[in-house]
Protein backbone atom coordinates (compact mmCIF):
# COMPACT_ATOMS: atom_id res chain seq x y z
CA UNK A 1 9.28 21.15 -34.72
CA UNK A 2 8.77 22.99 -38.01
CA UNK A 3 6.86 21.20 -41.20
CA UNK A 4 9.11 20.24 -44.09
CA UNK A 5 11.93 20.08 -41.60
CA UNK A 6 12.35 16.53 -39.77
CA UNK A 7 15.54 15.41 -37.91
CA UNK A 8 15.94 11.96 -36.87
CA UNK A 9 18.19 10.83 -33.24
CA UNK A 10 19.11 7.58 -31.48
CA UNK A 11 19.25 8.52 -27.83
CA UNK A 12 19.86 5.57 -25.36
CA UNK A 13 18.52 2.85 -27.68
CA UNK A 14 15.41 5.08 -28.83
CA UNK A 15 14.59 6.69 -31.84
CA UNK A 16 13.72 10.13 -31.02
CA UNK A 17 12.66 13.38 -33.09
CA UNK A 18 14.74 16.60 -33.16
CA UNK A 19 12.19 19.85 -32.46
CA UNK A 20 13.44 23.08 -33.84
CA UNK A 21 11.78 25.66 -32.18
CA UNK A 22 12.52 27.76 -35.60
CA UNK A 23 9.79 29.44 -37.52
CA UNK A 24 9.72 30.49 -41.32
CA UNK A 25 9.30 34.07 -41.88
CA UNK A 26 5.89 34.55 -39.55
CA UNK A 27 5.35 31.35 -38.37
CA UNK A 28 4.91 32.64 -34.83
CA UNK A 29 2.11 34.56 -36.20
CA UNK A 30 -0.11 32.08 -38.44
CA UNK A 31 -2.48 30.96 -35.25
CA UNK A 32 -2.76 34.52 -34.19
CA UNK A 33 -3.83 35.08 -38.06
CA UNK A 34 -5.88 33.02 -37.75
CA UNK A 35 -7.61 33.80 -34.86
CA UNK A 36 -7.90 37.57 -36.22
CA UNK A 37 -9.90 36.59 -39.20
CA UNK A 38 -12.52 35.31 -37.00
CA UNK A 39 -12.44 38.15 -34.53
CA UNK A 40 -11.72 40.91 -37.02
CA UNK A 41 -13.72 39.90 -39.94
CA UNK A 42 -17.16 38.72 -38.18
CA UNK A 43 -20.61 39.15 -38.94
CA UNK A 44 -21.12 41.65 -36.81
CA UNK A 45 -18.72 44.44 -38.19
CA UNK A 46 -20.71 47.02 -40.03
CA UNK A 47 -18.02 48.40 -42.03
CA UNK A 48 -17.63 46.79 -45.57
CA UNK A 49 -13.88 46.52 -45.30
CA UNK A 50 -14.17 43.71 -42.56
CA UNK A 51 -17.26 42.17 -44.14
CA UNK A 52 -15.56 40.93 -47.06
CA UNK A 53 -11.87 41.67 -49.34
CA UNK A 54 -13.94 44.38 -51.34
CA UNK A 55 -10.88 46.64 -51.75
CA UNK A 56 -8.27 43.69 -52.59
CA UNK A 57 -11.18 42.26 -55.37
CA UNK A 58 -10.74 46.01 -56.90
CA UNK A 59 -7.15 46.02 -56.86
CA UNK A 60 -7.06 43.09 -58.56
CA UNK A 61 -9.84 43.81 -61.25
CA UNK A 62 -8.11 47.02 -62.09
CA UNK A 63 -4.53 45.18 -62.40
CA UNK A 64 -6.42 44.03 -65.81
CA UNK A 65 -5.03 40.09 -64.51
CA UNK A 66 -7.28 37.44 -66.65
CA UNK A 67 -6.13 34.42 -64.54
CA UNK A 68 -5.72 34.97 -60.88
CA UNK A 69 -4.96 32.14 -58.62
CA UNK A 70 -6.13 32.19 -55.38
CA UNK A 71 -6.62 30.11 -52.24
CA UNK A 72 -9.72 28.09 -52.05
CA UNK A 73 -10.87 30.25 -49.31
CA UNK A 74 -11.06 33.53 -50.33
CA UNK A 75 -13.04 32.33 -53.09
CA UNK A 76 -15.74 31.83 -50.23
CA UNK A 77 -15.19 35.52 -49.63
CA UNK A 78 -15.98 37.50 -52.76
CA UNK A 79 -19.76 37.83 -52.63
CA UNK A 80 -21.50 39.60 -55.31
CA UNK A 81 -20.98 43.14 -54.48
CA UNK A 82 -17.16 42.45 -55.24
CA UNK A 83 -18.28 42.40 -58.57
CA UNK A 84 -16.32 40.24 -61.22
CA UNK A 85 -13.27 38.78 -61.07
CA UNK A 86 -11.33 36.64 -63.36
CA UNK A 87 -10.36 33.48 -61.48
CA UNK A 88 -8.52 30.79 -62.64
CA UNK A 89 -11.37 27.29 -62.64
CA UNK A 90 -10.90 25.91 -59.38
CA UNK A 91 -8.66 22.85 -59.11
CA UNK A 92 -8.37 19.96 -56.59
CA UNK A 93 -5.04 20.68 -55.99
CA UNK A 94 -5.85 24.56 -55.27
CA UNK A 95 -5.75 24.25 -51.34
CA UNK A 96 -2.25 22.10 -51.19
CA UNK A 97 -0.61 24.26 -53.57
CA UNK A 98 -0.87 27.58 -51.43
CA UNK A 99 0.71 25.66 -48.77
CA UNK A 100 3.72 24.01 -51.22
CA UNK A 101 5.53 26.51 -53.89
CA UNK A 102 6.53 23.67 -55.83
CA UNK A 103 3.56 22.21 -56.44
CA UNK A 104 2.14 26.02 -57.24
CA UNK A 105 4.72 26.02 -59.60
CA UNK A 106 4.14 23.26 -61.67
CA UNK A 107 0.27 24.18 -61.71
CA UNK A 108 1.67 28.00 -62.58
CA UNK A 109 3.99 26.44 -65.46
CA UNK A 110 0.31 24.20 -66.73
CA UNK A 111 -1.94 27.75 -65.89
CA UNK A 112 -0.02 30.22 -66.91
CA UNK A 113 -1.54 32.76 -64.04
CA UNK A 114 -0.99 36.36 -63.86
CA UNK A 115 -1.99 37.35 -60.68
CA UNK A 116 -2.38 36.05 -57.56
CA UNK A 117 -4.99 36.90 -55.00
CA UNK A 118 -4.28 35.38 -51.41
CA UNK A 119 -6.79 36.20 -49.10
CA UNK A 120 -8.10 34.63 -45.09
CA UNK A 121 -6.15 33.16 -42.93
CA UNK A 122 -2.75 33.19 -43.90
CA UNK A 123 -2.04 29.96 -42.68
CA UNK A 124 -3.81 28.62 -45.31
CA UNK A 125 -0.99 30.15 -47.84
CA UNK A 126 1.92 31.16 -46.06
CA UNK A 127 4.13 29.45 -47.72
CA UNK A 128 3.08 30.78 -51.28
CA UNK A 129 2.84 34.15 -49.64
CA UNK A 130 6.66 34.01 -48.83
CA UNK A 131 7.67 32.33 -51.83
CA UNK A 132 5.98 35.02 -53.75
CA UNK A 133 7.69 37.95 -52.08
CA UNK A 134 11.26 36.56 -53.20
CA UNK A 135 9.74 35.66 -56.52
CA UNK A 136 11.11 37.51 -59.67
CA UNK A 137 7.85 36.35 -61.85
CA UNK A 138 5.46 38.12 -59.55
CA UNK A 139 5.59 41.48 -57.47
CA UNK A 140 3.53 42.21 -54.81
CA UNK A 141 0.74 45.53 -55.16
CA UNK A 142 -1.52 45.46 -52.14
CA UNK A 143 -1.52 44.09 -48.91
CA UNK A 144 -4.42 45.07 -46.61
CA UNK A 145 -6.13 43.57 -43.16
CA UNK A 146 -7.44 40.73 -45.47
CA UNK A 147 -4.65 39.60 -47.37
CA UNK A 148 -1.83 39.92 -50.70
CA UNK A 149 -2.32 40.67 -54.45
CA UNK A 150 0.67 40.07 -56.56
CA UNK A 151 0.99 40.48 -60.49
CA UNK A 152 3.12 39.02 -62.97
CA UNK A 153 5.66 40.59 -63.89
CA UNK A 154 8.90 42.92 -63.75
CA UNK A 155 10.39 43.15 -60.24
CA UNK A 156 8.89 46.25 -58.29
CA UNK A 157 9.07 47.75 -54.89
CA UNK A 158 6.35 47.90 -52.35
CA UNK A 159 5.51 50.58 -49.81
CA UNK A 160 2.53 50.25 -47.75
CA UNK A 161 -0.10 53.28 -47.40
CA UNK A 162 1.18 55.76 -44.19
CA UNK A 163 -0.62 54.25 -41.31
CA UNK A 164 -2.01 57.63 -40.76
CA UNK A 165 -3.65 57.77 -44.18
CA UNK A 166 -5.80 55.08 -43.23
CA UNK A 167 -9.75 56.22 -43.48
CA UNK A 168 -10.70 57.51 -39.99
CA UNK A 169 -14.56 57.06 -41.53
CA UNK A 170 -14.88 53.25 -39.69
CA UNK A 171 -18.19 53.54 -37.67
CA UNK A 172 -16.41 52.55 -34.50
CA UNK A 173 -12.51 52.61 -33.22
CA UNK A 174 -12.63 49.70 -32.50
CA UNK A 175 -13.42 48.74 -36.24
CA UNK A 176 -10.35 50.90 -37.26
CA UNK A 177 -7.82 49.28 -34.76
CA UNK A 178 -8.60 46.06 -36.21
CA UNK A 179 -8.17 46.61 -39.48
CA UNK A 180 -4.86 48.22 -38.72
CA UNK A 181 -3.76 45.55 -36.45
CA UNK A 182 -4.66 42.63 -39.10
CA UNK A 183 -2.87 44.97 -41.69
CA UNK A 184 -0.11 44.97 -39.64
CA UNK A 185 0.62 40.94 -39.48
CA UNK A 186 -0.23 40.76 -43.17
CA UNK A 187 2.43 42.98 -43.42
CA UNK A 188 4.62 41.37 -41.33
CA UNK A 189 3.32 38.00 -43.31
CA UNK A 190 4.79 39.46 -46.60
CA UNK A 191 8.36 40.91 -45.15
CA UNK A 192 7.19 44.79 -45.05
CA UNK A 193 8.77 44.66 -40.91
CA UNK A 194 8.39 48.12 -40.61
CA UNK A 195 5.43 49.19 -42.33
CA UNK A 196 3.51 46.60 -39.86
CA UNK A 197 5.36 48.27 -36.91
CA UNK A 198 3.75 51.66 -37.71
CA UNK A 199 0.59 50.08 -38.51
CA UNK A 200 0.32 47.86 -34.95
CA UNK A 201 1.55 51.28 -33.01
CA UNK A 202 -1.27 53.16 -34.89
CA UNK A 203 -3.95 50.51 -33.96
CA UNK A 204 -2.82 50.79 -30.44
CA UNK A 205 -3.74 54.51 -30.53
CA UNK A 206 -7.06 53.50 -32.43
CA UNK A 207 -8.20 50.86 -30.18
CA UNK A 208 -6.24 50.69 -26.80
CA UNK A 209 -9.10 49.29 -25.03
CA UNK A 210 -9.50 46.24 -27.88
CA UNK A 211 -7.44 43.41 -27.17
CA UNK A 212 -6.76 42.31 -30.95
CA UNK A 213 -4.47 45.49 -31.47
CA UNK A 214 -2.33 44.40 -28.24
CA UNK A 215 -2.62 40.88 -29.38
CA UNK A 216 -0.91 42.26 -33.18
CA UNK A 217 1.59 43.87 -31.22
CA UNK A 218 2.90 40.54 -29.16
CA UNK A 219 2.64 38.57 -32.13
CA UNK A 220 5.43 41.74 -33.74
CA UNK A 221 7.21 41.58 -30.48
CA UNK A 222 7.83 37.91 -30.61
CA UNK A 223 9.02 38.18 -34.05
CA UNK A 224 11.57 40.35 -33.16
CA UNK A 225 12.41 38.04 -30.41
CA UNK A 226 11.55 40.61 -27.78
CA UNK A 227 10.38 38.14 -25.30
CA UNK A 228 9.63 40.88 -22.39
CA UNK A 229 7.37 43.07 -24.49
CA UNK A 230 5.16 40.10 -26.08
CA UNK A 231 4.06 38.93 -22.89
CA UNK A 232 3.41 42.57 -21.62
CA UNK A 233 1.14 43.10 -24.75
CA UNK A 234 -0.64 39.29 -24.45
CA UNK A 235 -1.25 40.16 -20.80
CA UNK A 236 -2.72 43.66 -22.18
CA UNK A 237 -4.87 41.25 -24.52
CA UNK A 238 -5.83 38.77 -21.84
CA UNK A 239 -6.81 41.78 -18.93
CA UNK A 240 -9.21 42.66 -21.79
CA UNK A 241 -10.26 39.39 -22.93
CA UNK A 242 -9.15 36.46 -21.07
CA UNK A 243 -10.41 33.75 -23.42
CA UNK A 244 -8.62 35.78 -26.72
CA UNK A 245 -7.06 32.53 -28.99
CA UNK A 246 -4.45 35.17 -30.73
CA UNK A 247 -3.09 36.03 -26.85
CA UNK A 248 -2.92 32.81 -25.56
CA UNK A 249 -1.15 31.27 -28.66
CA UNK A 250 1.54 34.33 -28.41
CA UNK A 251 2.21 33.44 -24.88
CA UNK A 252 2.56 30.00 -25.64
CA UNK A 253 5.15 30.66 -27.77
CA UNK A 254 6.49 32.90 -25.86
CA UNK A 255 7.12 30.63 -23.14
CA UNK A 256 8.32 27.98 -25.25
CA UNK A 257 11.18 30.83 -27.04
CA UNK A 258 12.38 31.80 -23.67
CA UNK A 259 12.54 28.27 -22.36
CA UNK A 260 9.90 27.78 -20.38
CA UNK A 261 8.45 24.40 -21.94
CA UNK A 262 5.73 23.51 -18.85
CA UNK A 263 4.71 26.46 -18.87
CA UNK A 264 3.75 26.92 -22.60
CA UNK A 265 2.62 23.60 -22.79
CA UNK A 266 0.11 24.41 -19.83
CA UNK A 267 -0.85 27.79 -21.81
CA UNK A 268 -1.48 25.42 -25.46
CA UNK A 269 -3.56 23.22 -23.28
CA UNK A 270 -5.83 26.31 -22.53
CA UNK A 271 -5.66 27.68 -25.99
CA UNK A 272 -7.30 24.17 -27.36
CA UNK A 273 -10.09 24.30 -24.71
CA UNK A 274 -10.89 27.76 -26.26
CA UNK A 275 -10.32 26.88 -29.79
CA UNK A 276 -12.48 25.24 -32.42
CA UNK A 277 -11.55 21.30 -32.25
CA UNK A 278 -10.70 21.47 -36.06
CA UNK A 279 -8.57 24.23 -35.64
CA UNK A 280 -5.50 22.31 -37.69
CA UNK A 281 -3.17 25.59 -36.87
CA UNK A 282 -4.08 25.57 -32.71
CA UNK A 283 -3.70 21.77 -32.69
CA UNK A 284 -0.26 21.92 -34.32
CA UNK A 285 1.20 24.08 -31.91
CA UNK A 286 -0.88 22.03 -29.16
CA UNK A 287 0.84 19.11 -30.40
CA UNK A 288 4.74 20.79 -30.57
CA UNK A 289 4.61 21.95 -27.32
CA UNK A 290 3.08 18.56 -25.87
CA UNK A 291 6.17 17.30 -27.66
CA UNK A 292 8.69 19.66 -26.01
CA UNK A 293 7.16 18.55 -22.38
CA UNK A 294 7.11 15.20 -23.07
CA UNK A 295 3.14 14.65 -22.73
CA UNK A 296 3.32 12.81 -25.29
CA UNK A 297 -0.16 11.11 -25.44
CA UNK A 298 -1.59 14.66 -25.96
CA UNK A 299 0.77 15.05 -28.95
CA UNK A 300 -0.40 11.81 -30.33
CA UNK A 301 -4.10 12.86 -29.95
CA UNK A 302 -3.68 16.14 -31.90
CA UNK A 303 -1.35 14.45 -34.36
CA UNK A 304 -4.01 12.10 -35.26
CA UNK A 305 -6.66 14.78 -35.61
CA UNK A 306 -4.09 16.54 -37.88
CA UNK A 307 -3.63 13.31 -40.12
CA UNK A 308 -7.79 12.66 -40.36
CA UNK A 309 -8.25 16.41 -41.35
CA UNK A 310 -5.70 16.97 -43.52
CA UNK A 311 -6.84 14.02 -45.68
CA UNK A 312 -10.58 14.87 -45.19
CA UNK A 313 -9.11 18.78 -46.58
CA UNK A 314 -6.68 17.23 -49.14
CA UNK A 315 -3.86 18.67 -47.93
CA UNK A 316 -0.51 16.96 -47.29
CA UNK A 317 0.06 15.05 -44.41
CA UNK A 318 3.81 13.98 -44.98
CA UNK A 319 4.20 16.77 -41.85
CA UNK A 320 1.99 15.01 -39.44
CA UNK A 321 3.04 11.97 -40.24
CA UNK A 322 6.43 12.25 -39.85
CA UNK A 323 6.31 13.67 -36.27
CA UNK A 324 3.37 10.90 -35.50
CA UNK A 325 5.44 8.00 -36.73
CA UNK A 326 8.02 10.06 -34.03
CA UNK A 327 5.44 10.16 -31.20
CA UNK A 328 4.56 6.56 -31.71
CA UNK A 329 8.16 5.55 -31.34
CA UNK A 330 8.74 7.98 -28.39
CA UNK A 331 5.87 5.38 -26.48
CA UNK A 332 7.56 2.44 -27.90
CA UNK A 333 4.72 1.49 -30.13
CA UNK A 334 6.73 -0.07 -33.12
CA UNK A 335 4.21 -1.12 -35.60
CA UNK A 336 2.26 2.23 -36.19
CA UNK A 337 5.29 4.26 -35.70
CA UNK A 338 6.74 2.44 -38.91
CA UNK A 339 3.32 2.41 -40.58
CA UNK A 340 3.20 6.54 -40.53
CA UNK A 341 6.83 6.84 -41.26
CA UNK A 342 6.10 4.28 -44.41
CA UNK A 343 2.86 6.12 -45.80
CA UNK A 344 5.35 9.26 -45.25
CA UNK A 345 8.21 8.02 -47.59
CA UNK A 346 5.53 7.54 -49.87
CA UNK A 347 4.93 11.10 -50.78
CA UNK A 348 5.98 12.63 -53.93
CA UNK A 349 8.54 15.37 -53.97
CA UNK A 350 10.35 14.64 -50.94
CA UNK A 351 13.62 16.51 -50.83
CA UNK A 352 17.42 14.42 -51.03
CA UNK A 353 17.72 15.22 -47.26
CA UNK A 354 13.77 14.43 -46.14
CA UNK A 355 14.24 10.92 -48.16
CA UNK A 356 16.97 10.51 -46.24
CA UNK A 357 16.10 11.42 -42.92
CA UNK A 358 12.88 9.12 -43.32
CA UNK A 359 15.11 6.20 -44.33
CA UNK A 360 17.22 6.59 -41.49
CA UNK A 361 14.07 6.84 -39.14
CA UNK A 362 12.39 3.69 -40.77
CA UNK A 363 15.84 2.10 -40.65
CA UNK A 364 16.33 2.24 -36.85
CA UNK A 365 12.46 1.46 -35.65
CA UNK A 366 12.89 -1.68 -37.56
CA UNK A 367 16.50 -2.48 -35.53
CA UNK A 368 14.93 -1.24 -32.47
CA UNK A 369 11.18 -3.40 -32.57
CA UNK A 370 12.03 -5.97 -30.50
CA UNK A 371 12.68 -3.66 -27.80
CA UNK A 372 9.33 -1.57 -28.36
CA UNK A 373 5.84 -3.15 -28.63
CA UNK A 374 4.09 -3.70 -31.08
């Protein structure tokens, strides 16, 4: 089950939902992300690199950009030692445009930006992220362990700092292997594959004893669809920290890749006791892999936590929907099935193919409601 990508079956008389187990570039890695800008970038650090995007705000101040877009997020991050930058007003429709490239577009085509600063968890802008790297408006000038600046204008190549040139001058190793490891999925994140190999190998010899730089390297592992090797490095993770959200969610998916769906489900179930409730990226995959096992009242739980925070967030919620209005049918509930699939169709900008896959879905929960409650 992938967002923006539905498919609609009749199986014995039932309308069911196709799951594609097939990320976007990184998707494997966006809860692991996640989970490494809490545990890389906490209070606690003392160096000024994981305290706040310092180095990314001075990248893009000497760029000379007047109108930088960025994700509502980092602008949360910038405190006043970043000094001034020059970003774009804030917009209401800020937040659901790093996570759709069309409507970015049309709010590029009204702004006119020249930069763009993406910065936290990169599940909060994937989508621009990638869209950006294949972009021939913008080219991308620094990625680091907090996130992407890219500038407007003529196409140009990107190579990532040597691993080894990295400052050594972090007060602990620890510190060090974190940023390198976070480095290393941003990388990933933007399509530099093996610039974020070298990085996650040189975090490993940072910080062998720290599970975030094992954690990295699963997350690269998986990618690559090296099954064996990501669950060597999340067990490496969890022997250090049992409870680490990044670890868990990599063997999760794991599992799931090598087809093992019981077995990841039973892993997402522990990764949501561990996570934060409004997690919207842990309760996503919680409520895929409830899908693929068929526990489908756990699905329907996290779907409807997705749908109440997504609208509380302003984000789109075409996504949850969808796959709700799917779950509901799956129990043979009829009438809220068809009211999620409805409020779905509704949404602007739906692709010829999503149109049609929701009118098909509506379609055959209408021809099927006698047979399913209401």
């Amino acid at each position: 089950m992938r967002q923006g990508e539905w498919g609609f079956d009749i199986l014995a008389g039932r309308f069911y939902p196709a799951i594609a187990m097939r990320p976007f570039r990184a998707f494997f890695l966006l809860v692991a992300l996640s989970c490494f800008f809490s545990a890389c970038q906490r209070p606690a650090a003392v160096d000024p690199r994981l305290q706040a995007p310092r180095e990314l705000a001075n990248a893009a101040r000497q760029s000379g950009a007047k109108n930088i877009f960025t994700n509502p997020r980092a602008r949360t991050l910038f405190d006043e030692r970043a000094g001034h930058l020059a970003l774009a007003p804030a917009t209401p429709q800020d937040a659901a445009a790093a996570l759709a490239p069309k409507a970015w577009r049309r709010l590029d085509r009204e702004k006119r930006f020249d930069a763009v600063l993406l910065a936290g968890p990169v599940t909060e802008f994937q989508p621009l992220l990638t869209h950006l790297v294949d972009s021939p408006d913008f080219h991308l000038v620094r990625v680091d362990n907090w996130g992407a600046l890219f500038v407007r204008g003529e196409p140009a190549s990107y190579r990532a700092p040597d691993p080894g040139d990295v400052p050594h001058d972090f007060p602990r190793a620890s510190e060090r292997g974190g940023y390198l490891a976070r480095t290393a999925l941003m990388l990933q994140a933007a399509g530099q594959d093996a610039a974020a190999r070298a990085y996650a190998d040189s975090a490993i010899e940072a910080a062998p004893k720290e599970a975030i730089v094992h954690v990295g390297a699963a997350a690269l592992a998986l990618s690559r669809k090296d099954y064996a090797q990501a669950i060597a490095e999340s067990q490496r993770a969890l022997a250090l920290d049992p409870h680490d959200l990044g670890a868990l969610e990599i063997t999760a998916r794991t599992l799931a890749a090598a087809g093992a769906p019981d077995q990841a489900w039973a892993v997402a179930g522990e990764l949501k006791s561990h996570a934060d409730p409004n997690d919207m990226n842990v309760l996503f995959l919680h409520a895929q892999l409830a899908n693929a096992a068929h526990a489908y009242e756990a699905e329907q739980d996290s779907l409807e936590r997705l749908v109440k925070l997504a609208e509380a967030e302003g984000l789109p919620t075409v996504d949850y929907r969808v796959y709700l209005g799917q779950c509901y049918a799956h129990q043979g509930l009829a009438r809220p099935a068809l009211e999620q699939l409805e409020l779905a169709a509704k949404t602007p900008d739906l692709t010829t193919k999503q149109r049609a896959d929701l009118d098909t879905a509506i379609t055959t929960v209408r021809s099927r409601a006698g047979a399913l409650s209401n």
